[in-house]
PDB file of N, CA and C in Angstrom:
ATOM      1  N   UNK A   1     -11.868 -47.327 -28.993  1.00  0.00           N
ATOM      2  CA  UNK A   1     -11.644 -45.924 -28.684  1.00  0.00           C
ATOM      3  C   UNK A   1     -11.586 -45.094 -29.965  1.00  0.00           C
ATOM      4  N   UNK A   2     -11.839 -45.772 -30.999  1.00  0.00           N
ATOM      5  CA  UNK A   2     -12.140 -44.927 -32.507  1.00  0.00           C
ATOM      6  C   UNK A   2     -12.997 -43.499 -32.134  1.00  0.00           C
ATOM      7  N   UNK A   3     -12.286 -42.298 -32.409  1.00  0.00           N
ATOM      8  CA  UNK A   3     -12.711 -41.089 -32.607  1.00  0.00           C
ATOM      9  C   UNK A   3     -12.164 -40.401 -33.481  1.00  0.00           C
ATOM     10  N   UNK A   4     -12.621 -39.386 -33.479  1.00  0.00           N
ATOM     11  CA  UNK A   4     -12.004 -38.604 -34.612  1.00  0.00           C
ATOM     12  C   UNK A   4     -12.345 -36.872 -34.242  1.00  0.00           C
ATOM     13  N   UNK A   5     -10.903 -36.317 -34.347  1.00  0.00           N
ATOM     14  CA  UNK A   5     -10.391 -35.023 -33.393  1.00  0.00           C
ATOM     15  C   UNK A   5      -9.987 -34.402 -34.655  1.00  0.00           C
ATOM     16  N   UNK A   6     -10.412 -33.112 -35.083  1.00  0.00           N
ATOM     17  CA  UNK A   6      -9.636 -32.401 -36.463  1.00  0.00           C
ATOM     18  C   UNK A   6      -9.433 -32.953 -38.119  1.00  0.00           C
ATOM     19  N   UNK A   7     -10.514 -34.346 -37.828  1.00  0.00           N
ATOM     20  CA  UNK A   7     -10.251 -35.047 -39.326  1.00  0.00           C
ATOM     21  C   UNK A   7      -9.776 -36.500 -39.283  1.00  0.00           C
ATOM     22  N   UNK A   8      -8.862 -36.469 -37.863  1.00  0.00           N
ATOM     23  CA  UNK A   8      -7.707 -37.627 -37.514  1.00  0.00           C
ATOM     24  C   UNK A   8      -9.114 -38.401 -37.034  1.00  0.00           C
ATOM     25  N   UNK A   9      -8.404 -39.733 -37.215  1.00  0.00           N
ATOM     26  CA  UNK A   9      -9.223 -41.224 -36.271  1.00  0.00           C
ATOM     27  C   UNK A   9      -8.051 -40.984 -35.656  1.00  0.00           C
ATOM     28  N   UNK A  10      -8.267 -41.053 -34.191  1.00  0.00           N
ATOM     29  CA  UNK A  10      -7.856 -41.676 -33.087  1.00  0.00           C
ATOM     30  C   UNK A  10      -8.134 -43.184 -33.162  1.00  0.00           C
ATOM     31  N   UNK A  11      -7.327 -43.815 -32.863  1.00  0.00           N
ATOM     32  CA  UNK A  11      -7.704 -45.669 -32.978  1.00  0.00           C
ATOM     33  C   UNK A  11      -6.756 -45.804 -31.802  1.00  0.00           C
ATOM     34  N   UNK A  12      -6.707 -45.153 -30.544  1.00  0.00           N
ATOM     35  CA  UNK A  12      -6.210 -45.498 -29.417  1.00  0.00           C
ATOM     36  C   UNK A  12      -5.263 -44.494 -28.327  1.00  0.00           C
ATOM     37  N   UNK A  13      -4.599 -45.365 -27.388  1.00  0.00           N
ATOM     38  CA  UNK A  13      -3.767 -44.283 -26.951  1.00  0.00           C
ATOM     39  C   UNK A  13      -2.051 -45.674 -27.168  1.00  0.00           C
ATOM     40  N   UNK A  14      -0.832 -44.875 -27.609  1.00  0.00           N
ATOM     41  CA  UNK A  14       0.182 -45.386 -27.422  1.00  0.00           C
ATOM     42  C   UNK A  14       0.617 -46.202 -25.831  1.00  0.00           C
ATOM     43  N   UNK A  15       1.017 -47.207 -25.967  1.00  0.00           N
ATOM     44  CA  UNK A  15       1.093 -47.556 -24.646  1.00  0.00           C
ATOM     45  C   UNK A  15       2.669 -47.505 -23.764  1.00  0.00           C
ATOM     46  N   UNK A  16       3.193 -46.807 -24.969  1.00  0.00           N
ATOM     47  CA  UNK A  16       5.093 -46.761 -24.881  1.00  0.00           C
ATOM     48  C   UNK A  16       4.630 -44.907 -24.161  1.00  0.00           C
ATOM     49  N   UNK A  17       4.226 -44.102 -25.489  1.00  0.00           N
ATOM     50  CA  UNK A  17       4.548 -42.504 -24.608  1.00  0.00           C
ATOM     51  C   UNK A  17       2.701 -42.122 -23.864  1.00  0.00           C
ATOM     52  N   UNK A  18       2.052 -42.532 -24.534  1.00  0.00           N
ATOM     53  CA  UNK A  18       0.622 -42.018 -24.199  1.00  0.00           C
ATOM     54  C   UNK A  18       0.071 -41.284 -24.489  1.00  0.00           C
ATOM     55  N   UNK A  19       0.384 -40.987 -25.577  1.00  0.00           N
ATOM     56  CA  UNK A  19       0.117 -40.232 -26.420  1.00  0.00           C
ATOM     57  C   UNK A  19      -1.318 -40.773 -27.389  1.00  0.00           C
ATOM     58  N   UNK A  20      -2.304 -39.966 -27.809  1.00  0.00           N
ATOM     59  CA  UNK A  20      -3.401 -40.829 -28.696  1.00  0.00           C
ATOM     60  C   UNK A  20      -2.193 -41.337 -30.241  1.00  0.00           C
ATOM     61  N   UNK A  21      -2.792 -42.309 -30.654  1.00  0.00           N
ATOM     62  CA  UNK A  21      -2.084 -43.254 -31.817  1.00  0.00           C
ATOM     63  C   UNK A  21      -3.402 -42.307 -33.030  1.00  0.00           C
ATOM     64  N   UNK A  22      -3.205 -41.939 -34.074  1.00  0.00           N
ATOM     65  CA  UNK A  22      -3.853 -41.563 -35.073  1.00  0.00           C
ATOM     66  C   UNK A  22      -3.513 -42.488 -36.168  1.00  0.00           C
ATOM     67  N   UNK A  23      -4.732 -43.122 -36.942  1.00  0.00           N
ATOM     68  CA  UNK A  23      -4.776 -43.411 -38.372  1.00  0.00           C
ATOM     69  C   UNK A  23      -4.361 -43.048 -39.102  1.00  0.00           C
ATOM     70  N   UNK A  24      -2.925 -44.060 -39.919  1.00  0.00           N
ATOM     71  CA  UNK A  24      -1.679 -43.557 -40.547  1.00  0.00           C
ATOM     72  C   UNK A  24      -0.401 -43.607 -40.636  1.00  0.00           C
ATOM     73  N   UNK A  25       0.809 -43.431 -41.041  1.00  0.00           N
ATOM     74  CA  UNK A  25       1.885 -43.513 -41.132  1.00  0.00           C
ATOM     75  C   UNK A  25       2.562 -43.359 -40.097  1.00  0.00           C
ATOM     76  N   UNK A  26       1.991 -42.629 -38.671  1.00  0.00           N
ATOM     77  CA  UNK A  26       2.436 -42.366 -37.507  1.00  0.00           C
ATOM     78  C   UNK A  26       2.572 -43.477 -36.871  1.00  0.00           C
ATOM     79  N   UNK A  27       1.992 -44.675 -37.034  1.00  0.00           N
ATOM     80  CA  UNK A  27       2.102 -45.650 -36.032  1.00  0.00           C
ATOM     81  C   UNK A  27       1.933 -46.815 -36.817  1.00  0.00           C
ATOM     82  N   UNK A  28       2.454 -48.020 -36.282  1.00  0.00           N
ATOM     83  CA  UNK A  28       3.561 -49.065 -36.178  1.00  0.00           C
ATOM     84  C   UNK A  28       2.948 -50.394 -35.758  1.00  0.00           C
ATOM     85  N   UNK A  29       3.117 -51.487 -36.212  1.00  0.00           N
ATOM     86  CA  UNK A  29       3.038 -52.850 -34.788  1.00  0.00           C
ATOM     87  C   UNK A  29       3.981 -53.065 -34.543  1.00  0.00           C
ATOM     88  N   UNK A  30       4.318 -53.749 -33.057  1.00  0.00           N
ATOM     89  CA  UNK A  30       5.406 -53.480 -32.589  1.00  0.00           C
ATOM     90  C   UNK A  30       5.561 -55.174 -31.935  1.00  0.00           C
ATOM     91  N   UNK A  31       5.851 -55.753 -32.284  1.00  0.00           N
ATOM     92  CA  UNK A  31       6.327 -57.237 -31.954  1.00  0.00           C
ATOM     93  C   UNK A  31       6.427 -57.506 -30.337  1.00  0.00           C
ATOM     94  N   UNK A  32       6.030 -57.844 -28.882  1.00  0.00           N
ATOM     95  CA  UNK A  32       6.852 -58.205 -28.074  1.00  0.00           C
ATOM     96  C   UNK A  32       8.152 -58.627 -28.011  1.00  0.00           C
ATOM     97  N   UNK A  33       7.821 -60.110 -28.566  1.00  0.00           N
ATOM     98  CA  UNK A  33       8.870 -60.741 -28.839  1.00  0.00           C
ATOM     99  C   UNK A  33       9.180 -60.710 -30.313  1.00  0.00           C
ATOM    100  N   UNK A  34      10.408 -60.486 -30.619  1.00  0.00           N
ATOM    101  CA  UNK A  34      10.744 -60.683 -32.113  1.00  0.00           C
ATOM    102  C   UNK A  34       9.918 -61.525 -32.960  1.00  0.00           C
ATOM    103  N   UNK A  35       9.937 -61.235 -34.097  1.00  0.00           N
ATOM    104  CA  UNK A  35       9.399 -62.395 -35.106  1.00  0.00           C
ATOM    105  C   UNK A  35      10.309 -63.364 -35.226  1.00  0.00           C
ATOM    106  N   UNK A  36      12.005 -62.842 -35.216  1.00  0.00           N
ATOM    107  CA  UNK A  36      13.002 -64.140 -35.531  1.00  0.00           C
ATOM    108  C   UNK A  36      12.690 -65.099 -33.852  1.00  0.00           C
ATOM    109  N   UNK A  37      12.078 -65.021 -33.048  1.00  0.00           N
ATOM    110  CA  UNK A  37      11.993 -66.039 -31.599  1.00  0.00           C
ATOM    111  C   UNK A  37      10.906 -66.080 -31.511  1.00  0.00           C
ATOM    112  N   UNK A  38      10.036 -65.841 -33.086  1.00  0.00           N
ATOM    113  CA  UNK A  38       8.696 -66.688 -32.785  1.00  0.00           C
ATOM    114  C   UNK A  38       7.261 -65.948 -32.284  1.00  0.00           C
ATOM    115  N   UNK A  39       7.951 -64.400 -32.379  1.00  0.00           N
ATOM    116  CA  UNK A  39       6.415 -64.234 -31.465  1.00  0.00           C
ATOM    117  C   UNK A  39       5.318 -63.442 -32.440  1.00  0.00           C
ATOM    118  N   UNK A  40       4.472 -63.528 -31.814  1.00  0.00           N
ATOM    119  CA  UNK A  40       3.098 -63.633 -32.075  1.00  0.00           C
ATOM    120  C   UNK A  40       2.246 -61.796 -31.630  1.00  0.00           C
ATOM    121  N   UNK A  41       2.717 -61.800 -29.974  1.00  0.00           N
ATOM    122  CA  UNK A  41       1.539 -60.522 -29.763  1.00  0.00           C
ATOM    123  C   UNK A  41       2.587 -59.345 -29.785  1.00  0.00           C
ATOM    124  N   UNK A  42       1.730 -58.831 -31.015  1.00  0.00           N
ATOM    125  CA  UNK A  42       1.802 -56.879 -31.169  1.00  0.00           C
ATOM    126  C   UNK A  42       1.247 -56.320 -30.354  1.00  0.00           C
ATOM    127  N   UNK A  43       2.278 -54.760 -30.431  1.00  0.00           N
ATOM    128  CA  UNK A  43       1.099 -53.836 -29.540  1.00  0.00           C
ATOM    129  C   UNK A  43       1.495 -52.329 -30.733  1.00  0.00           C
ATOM    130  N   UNK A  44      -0.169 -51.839 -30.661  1.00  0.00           N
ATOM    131  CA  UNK A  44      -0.115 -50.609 -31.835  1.00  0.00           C
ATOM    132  C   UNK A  44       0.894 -49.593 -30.698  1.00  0.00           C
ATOM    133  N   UNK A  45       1.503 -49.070 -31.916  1.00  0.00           N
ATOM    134  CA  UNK A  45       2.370 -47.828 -30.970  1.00  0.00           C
ATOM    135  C   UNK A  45       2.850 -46.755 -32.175  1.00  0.00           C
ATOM    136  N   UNK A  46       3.125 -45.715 -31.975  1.00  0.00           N
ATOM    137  CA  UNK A  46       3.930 -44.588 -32.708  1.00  0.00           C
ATOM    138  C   UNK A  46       5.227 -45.167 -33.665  1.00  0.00           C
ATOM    139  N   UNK A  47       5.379 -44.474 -34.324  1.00  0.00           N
ATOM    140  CA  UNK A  47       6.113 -45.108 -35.265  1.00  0.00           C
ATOM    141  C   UNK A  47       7.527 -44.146 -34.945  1.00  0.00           C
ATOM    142  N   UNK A  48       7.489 -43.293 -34.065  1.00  0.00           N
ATOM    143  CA  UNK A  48       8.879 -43.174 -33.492  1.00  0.00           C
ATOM    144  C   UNK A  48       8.588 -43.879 -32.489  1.00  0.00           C
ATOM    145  N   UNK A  49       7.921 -44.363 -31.741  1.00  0.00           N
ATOM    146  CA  UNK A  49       8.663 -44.703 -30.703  1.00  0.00           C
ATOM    147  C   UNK A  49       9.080 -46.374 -30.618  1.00  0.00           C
ATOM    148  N   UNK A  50       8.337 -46.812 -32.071  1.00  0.00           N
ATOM    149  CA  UNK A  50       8.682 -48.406 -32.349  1.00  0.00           C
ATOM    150  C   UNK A  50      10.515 -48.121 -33.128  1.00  0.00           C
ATOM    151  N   UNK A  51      10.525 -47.159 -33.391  1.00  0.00           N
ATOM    152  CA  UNK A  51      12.039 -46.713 -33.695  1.00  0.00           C
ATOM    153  C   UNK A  51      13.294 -46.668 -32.600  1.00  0.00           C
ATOM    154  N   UNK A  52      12.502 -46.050 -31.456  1.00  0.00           N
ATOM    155  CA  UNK A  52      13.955 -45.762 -30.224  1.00  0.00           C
ATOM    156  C   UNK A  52      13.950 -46.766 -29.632  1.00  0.00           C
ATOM    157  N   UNK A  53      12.404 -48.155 -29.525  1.00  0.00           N
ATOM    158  CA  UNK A  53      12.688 -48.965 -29.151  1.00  0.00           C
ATOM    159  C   UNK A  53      13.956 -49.884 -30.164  1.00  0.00           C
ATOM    160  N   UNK A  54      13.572 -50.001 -31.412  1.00  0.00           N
ATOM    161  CA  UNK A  54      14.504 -50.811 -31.959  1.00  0.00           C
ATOM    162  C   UNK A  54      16.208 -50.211 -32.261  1.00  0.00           C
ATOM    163  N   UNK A  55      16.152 -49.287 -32.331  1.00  0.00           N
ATOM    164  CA  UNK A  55      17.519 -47.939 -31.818  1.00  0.00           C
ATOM    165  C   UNK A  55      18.433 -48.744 -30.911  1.00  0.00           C
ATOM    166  N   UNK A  56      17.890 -48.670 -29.854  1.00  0.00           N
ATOM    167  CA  UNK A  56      18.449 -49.132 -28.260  1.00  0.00           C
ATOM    168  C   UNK A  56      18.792 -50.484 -27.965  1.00  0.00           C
ATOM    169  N   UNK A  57      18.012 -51.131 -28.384  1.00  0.00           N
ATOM    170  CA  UNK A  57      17.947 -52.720 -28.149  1.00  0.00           C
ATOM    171  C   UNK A  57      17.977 -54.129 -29.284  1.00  0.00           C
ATOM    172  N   UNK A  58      18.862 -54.905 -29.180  1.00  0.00           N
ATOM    173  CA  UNK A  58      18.945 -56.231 -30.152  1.00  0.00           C
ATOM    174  C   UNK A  58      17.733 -56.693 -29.987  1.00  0.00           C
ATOM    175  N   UNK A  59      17.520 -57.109 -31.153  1.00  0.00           N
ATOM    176  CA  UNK A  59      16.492 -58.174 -31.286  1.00  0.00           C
ATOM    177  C   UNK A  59      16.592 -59.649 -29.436  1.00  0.00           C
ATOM    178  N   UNK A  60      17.565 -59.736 -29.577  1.00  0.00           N
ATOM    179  CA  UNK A  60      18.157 -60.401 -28.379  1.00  0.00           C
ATOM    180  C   UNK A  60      17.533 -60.057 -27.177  1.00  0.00           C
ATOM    181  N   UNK A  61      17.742 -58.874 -26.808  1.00  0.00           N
ATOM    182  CA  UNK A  61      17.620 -58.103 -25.546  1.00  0.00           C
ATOM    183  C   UNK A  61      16.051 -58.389 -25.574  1.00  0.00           C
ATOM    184  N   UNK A  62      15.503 -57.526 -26.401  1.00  0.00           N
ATOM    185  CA  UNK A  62      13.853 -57.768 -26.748  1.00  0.00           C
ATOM    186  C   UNK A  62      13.577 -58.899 -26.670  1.00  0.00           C
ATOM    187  N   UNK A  63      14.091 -59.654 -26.552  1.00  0.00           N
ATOM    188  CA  UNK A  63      13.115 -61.197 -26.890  1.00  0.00           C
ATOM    189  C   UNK A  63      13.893 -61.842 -25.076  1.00  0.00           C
ATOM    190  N   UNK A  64      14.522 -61.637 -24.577  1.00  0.00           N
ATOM    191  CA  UNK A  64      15.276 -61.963 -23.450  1.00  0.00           C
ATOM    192  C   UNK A  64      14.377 -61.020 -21.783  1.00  0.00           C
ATOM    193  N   UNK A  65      14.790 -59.770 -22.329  1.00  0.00           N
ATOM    194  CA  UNK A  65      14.208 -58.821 -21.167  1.00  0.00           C
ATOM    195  C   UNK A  65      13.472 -57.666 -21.432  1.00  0.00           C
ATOM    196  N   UNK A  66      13.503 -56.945 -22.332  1.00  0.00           N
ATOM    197  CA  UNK A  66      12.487 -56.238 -23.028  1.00  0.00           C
ATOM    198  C   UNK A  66      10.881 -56.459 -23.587  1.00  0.00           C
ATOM    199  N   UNK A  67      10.543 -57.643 -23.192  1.00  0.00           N
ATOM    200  CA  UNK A  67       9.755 -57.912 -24.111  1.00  0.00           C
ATOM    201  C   UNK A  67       7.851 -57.823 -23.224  1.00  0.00           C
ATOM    202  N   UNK A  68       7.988 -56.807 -22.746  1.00  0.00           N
ATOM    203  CA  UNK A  68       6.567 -56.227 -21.580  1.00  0.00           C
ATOM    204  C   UNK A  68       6.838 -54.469 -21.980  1.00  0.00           C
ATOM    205  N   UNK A  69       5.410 -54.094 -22.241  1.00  0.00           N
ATOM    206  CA  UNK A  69       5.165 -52.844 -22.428  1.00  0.00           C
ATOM    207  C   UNK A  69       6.386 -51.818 -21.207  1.00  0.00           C
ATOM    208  N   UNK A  70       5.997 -52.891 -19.690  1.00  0.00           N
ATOM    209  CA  UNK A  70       6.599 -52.122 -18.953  1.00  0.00           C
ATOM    210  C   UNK A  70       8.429 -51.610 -18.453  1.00  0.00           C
ATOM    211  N   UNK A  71       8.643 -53.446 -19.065  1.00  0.00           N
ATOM    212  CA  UNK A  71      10.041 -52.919 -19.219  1.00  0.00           C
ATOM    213  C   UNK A  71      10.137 -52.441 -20.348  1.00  0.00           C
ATOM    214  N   UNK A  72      10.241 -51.590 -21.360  1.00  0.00           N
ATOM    215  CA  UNK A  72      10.323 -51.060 -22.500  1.00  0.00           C
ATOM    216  C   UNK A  72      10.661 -49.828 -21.553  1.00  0.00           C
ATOM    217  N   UNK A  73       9.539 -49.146 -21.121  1.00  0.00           N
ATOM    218  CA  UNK A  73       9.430 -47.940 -20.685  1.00  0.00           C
ATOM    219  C   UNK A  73      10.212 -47.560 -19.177  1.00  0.00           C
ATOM    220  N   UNK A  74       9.909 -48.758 -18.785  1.00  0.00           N
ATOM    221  CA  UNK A  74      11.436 -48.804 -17.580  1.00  0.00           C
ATOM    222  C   UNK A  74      12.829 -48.198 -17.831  1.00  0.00           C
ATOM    223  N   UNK A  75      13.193 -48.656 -18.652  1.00  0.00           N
ATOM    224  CA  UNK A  75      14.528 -48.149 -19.432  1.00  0.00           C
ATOM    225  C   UNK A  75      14.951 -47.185 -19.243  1.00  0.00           C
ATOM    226  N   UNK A  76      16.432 -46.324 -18.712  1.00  0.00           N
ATOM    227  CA  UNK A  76      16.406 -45.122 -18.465  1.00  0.00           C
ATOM    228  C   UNK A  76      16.059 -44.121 -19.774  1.00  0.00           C
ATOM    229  N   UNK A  77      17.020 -44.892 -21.050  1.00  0.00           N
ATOM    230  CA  UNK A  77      16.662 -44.088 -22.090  1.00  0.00           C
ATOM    231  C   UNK A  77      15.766 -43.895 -22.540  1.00  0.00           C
ATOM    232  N   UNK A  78      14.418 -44.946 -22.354  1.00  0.00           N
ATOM    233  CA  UNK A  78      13.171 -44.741 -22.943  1.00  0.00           C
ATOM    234  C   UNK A  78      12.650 -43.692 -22.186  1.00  0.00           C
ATOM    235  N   UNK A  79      12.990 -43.439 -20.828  1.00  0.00           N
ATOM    236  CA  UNK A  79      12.347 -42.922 -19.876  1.00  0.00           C
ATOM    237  C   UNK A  79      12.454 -41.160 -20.552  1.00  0.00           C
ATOM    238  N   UNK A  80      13.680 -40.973 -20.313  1.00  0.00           N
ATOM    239  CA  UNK A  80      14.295 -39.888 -21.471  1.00  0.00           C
ATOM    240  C   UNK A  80      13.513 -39.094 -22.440  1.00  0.00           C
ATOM    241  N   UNK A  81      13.037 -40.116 -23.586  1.00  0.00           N
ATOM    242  CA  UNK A  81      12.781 -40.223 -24.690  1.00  0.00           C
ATOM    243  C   UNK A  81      11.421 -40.152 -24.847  1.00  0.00           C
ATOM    244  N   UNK A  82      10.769 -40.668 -23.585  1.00  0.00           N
ATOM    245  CA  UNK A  82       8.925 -40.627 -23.365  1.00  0.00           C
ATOM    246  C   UNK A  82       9.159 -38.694 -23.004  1.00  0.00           C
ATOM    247  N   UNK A  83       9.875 -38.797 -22.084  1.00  0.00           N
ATOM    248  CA  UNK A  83       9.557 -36.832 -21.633  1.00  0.00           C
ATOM    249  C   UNK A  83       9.674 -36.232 -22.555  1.00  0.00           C
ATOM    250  N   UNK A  84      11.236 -36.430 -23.501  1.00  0.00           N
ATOM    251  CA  UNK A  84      10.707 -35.493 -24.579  1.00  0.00           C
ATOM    252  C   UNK A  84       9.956 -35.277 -25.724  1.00  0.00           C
ATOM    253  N   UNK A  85       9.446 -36.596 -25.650  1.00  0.00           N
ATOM    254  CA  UNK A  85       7.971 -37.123 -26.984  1.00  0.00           C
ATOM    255  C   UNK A  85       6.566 -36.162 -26.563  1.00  0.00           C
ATOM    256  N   UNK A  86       6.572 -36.205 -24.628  1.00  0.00           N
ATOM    257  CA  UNK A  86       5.260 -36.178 -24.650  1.00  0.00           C
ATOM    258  C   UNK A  86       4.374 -34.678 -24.932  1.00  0.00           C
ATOM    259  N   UNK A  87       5.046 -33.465 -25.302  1.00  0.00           N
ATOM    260  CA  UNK A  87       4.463 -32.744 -26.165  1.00  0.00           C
ATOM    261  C   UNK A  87       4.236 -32.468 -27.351  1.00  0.00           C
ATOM    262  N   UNK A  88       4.859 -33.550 -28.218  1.00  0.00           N
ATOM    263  CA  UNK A  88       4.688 -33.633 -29.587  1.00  0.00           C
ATOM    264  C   UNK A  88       3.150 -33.571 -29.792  1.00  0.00           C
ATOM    265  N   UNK A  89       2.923 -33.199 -31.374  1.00  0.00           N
ATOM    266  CA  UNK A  89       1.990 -33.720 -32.048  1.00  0.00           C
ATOM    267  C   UNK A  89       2.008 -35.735 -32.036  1.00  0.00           C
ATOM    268  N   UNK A  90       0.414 -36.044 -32.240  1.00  0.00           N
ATOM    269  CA  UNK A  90       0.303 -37.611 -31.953  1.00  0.00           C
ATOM    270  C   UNK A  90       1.038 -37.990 -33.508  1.00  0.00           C
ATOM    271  N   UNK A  91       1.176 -36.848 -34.422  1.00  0.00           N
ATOM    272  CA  UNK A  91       1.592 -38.006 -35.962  1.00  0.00           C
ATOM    273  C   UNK A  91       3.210 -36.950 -36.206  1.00  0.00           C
ATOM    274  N   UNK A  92       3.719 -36.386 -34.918  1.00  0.00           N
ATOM    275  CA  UNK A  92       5.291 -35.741 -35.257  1.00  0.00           C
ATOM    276  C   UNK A  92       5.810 -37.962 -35.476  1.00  0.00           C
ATOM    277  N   UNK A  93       6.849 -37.407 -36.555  1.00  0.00           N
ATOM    278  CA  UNK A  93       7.539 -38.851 -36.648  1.00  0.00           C
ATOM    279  C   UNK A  93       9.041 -37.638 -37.000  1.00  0.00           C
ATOM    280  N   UNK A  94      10.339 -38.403 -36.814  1.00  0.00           N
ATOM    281  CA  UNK A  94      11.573 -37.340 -36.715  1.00  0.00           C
ATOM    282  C   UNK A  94      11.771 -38.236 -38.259  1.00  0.00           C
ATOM    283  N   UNK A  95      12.954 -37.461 -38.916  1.00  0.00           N
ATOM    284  CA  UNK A  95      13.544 -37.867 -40.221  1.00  0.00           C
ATOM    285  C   UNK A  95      14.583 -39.404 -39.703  1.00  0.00           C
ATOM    286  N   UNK A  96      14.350 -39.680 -38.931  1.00  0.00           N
ATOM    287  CA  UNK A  96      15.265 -40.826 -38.810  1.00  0.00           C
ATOM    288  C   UNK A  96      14.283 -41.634 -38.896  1.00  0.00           C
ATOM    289  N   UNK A  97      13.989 -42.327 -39.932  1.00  0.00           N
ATOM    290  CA  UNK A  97      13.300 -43.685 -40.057  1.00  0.00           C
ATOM    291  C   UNK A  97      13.942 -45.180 -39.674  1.00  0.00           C
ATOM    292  N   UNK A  98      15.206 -45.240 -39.525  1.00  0.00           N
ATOM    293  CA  UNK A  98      15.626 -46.488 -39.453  1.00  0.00           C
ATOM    294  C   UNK A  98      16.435 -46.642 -37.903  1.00  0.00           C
ATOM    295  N   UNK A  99      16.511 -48.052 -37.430  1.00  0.00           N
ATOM    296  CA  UNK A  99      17.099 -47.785 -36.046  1.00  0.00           C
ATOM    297  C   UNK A  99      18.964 -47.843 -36.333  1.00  0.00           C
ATOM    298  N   UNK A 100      19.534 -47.159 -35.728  1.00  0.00           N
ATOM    299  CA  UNK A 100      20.995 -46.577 -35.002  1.00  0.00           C
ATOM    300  C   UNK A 100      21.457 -47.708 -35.005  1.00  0.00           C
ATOM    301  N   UNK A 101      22.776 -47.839 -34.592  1.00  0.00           N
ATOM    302  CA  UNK A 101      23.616 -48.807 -34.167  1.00  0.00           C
ATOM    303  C   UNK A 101      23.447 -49.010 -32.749  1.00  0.00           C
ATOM    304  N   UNK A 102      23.077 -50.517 -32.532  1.00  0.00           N
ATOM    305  CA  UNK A 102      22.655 -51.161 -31.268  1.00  0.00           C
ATOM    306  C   UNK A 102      23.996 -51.272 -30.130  1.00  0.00           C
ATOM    307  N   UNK A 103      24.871 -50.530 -30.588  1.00  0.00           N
ATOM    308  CA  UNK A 103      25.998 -50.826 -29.963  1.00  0.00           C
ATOM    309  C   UNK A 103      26.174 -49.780 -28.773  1.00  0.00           C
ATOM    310  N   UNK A 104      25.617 -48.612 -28.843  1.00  0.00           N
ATOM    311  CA  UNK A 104      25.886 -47.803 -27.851  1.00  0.00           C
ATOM    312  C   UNK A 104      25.081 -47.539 -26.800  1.00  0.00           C
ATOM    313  N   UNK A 105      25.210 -47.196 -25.875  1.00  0.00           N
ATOM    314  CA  UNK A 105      24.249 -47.249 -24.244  1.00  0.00           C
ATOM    315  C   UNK A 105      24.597 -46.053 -23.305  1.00  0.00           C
TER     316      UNK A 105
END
């Protein structure tokens, strides 16, 4: 799906908000399963939204019940978090680069 819109490569669409993924700092690989439990298949995604996933959830959780595009987005908070993403720009990333304390819900 390589295109290119305003200069940007498009190299896909996000499969967390749905948003097109652009060539660049905006986006992320995103582990299924953790690397510490071994896993293997990525999926390209936004580089906030490989953030609210790791924000929200232990490595644990992710590798236990999180670990399908669809439960990701199941989530009430992701659910949340997709509505208010989905008018962003495809390369908005917020000043919080690192994930939150996994402790709160």
């Amino acid at each position: 799906m390589d295109k290119t819109t305003d200069n940007r490569k498009v190299v896909g669409e996000c499969p967390i908000c749905g948003r097109p993924l652009v060539d660049g700092p905006s986006v992320d690989l995103h582990h299924l399963i953790p690397k510490t439990y071994k896993g293997k298949e990525t999926v390209l995604i936004h580089r906030v939204c490989h953030t609210k996933i790791h924000s929200l959830f232990t490595e644990r959780e992710l590798y236990f019940h999180y670990n399908t595009v669809e439960r990701l987005r199941d989530h009430p908070e992701m659910e949340k978090f997709i509505k208010w993403l989905k008018n962003k720009d495809p390369e908005f990333r917020t000043g919080n680069e690192f994930a939150k304390s996994k402790g709160r819900r």
